[in-house]
C-alpha atoms as a PDB file:
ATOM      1  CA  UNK A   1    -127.890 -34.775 -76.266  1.00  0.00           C
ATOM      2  CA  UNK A   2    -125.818 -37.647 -75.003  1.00  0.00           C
ATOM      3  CA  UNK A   3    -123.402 -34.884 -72.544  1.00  0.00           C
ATOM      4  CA  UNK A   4    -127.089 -33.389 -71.536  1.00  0.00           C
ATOM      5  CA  UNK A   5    -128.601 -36.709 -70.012  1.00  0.00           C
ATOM      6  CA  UNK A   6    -125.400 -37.544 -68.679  1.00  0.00           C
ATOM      7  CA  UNK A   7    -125.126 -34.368 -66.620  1.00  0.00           C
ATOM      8  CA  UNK A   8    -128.605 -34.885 -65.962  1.00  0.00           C
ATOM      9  CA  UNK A   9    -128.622 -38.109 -64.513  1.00  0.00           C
ATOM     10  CA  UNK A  10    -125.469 -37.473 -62.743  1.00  0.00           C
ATOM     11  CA  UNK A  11    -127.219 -34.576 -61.065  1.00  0.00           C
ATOM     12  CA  UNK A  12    -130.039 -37.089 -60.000  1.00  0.00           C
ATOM     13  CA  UNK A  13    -127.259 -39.794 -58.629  1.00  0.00           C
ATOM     14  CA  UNK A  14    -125.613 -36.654 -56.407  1.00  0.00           C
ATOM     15  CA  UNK A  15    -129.241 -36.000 -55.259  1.00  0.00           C
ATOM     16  CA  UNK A  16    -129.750 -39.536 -54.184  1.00  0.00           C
ATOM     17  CA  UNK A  17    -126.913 -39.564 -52.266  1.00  0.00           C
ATOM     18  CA  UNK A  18    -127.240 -36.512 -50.656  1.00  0.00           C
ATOM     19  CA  UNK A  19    -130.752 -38.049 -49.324  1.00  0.00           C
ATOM     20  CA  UNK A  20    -128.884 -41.108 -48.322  1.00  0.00           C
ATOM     21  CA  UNK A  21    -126.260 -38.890 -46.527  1.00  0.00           C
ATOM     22  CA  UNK A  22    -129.687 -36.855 -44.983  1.00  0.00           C
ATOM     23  CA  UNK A  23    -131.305 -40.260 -43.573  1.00  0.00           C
ATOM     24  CA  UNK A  24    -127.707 -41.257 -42.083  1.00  0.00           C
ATOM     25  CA  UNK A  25    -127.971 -37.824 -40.352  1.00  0.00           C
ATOM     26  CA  UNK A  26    -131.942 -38.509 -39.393  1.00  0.00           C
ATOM     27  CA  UNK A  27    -130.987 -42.197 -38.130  1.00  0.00           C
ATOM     28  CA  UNK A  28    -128.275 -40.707 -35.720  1.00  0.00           C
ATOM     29  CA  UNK A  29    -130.873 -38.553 -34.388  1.00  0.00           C
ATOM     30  CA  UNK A  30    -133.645 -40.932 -34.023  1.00  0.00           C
ATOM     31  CA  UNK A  31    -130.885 -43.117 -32.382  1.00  0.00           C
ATOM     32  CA  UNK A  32    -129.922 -40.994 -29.471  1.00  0.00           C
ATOM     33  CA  UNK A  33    -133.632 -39.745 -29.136  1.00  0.00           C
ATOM     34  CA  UNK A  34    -134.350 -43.139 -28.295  1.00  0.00           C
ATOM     35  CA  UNK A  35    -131.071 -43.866 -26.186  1.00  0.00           C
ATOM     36  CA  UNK A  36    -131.911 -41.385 -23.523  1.00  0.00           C
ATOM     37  CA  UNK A  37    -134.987 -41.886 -23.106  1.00  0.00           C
ATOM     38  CA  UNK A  38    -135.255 -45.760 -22.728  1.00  0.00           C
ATOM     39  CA  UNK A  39    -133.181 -48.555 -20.922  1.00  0.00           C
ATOM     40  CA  UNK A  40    -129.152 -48.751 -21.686  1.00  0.00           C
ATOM     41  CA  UNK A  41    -128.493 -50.351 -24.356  1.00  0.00           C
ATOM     42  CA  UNK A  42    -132.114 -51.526 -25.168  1.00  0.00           C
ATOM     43  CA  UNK A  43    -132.463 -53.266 -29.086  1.00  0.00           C
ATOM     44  CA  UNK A  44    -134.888 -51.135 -29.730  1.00  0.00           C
ATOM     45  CA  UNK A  45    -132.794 -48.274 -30.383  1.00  0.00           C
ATOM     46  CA  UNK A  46    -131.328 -49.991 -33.457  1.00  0.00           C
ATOM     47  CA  UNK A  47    -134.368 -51.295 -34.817  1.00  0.00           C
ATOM     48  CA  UNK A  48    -135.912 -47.542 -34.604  1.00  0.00           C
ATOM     49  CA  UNK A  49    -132.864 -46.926 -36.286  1.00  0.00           C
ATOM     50  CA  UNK A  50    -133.261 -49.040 -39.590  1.00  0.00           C
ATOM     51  CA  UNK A  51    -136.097 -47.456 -41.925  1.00  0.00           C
ATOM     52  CA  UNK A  52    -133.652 -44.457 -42.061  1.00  0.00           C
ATOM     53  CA  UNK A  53    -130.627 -46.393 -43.869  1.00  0.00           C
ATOM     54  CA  UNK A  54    -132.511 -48.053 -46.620  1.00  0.00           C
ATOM     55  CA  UNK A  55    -130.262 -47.137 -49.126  1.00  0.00           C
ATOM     56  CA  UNK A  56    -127.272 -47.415 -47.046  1.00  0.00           C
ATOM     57  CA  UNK A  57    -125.174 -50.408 -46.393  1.00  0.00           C
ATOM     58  CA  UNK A  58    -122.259 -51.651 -44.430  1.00  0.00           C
ATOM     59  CA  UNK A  59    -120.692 -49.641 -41.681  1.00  0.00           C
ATOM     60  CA  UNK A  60    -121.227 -49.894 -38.072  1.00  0.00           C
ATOM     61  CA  UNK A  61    -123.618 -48.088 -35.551  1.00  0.00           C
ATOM     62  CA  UNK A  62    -121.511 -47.122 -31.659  1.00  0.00           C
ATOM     63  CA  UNK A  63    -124.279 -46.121 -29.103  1.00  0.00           C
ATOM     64  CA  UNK A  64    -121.782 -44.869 -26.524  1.00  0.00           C
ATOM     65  CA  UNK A  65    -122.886 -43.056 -23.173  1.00  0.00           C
ATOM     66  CA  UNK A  66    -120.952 -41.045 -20.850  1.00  0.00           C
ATOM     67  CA  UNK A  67    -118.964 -41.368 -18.649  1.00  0.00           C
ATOM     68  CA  UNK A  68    -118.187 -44.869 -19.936  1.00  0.00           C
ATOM     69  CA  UNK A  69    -120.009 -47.907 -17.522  1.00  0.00           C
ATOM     70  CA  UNK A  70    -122.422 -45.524 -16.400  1.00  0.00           C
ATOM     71  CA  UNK A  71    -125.579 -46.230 -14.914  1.00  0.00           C
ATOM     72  CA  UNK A  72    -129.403 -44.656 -15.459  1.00  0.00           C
ATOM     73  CA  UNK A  73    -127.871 -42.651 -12.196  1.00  0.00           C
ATOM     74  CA  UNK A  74    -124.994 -41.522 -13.441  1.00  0.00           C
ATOM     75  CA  UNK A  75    -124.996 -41.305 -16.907  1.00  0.00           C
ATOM     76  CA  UNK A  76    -124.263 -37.700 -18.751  1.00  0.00           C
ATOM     77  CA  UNK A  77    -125.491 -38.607 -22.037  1.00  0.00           C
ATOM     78  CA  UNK A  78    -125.486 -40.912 -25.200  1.00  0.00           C
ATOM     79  CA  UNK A  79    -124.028 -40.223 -28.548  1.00  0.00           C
ATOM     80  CA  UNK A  80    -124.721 -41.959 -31.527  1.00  0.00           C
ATOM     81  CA  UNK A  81    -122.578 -42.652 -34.591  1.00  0.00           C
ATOM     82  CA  UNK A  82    -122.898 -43.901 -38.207  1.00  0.00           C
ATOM     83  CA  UNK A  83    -119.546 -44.757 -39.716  1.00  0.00           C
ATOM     84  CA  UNK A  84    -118.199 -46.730 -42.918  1.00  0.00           C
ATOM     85  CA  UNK A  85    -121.731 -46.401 -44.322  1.00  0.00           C
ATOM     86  CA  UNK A  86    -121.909 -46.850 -48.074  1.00  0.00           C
ATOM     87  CA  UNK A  87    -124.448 -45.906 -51.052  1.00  0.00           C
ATOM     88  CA  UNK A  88    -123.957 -49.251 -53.230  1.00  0.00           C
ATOM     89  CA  UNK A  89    -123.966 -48.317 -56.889  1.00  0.00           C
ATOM     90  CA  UNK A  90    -125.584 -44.478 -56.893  1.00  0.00           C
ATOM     91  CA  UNK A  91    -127.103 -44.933 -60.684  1.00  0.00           C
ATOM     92  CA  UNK A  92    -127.231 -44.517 -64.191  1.00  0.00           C
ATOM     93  CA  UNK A  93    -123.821 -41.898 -64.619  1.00  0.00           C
ATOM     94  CA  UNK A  94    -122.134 -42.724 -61.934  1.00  0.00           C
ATOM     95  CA  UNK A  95    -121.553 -46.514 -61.500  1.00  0.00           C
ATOM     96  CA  UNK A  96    -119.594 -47.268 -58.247  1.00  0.00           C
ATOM     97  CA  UNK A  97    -120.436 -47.473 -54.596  1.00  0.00           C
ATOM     98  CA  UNK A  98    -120.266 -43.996 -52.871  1.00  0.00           C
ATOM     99  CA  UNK A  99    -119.433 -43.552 -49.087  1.00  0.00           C
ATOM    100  CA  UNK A 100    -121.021 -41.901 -46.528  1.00  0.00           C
ATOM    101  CA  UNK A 101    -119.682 -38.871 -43.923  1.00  0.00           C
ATOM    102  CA  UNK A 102    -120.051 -40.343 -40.582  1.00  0.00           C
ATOM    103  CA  UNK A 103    -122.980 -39.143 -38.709  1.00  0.00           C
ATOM    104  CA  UNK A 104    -122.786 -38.408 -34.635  1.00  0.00           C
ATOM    105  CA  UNK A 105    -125.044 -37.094 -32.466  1.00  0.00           C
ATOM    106  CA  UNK A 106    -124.847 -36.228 -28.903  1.00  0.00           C
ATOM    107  CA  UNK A 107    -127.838 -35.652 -26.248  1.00  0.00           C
ATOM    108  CA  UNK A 108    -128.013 -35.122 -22.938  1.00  0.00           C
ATOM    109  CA  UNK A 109    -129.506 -37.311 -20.726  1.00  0.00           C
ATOM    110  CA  UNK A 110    -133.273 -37.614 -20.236  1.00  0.00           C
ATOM    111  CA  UNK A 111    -135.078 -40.519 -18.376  1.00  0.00           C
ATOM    112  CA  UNK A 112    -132.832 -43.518 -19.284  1.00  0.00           C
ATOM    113  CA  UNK A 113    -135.579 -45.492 -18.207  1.00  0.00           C
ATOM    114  CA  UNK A 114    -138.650 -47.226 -20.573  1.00  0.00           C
ATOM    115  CA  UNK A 115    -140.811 -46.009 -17.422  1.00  0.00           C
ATOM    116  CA  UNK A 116    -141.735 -49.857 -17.395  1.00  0.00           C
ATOM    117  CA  UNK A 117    -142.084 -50.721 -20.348  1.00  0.00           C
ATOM    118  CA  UNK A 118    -145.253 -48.069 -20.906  1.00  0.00           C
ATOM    119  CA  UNK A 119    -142.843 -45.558 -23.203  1.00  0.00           C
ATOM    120  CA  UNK A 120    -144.064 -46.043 -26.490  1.00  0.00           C
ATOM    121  CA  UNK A 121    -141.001 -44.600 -27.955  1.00  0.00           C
ATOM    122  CA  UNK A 122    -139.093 -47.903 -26.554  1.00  0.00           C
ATOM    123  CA  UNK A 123    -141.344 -50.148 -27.933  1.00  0.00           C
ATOM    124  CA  UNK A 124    -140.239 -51.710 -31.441  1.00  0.00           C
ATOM    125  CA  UNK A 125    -141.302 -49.901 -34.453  1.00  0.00           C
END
């Protein structure tokens, strides 16, 4: 019984981190959803960010638009990326911090603009 629960629960620690992978994948998303559509490099695309990586820690988050300097003229395009995130201990069978695949996404550009502040996607969460 002792190999069954241990299988078990180490089936239920993969699972977790597979969500935790999932919500790096969803915070990317939400990330450049919210970068091309409101001001360069507005705070609020971070903070929109954060209830996606509850159970992740560490790493960094690179909002990067193209061309590099661009303006809300003559930008392409944002992408987001997740890197050096970590699961900190998964569970019960497997005891040690897990990493995370980085997560990047890429859209096009959109607005670039919080359309004076009356976006509601650019306002904090």
């Amino acid at each position: 019984i002792f190999i069954f629960l241990t299988v078990v629960f180490a089936m239920i620690d993969f699972a977790r981190w597979l969500f935790a992978m999932n919500s790096a994948d969803e915070a990317a998303r939400e990330g450049a959803r919210v970068a091309v559509v409101c001001d360069i490099g507005d705070t609020d695309i971070t903070a929109r960010m954060a209830p996606f990586l509850l159970f992740a820690t560490g790493g960094t988050t690179t909002i990067a638009y193209t061309p590099t300097g661009c303006t809300r003229a003559t930008c392409q395009g944002v992408t987001v990326t997740l890197a050096g995130y970590t699961v900190p201990r998964i569970g019960w069978a497997i005891p040690v911090p897990m990493g995370l695949p980085a997560a990047t996404t890429y859209l096009s550009r959109e607005s670039l603009d919080s359309l004076s502040d009356t976006n509601p996607r650019c306002d904090p969460p």
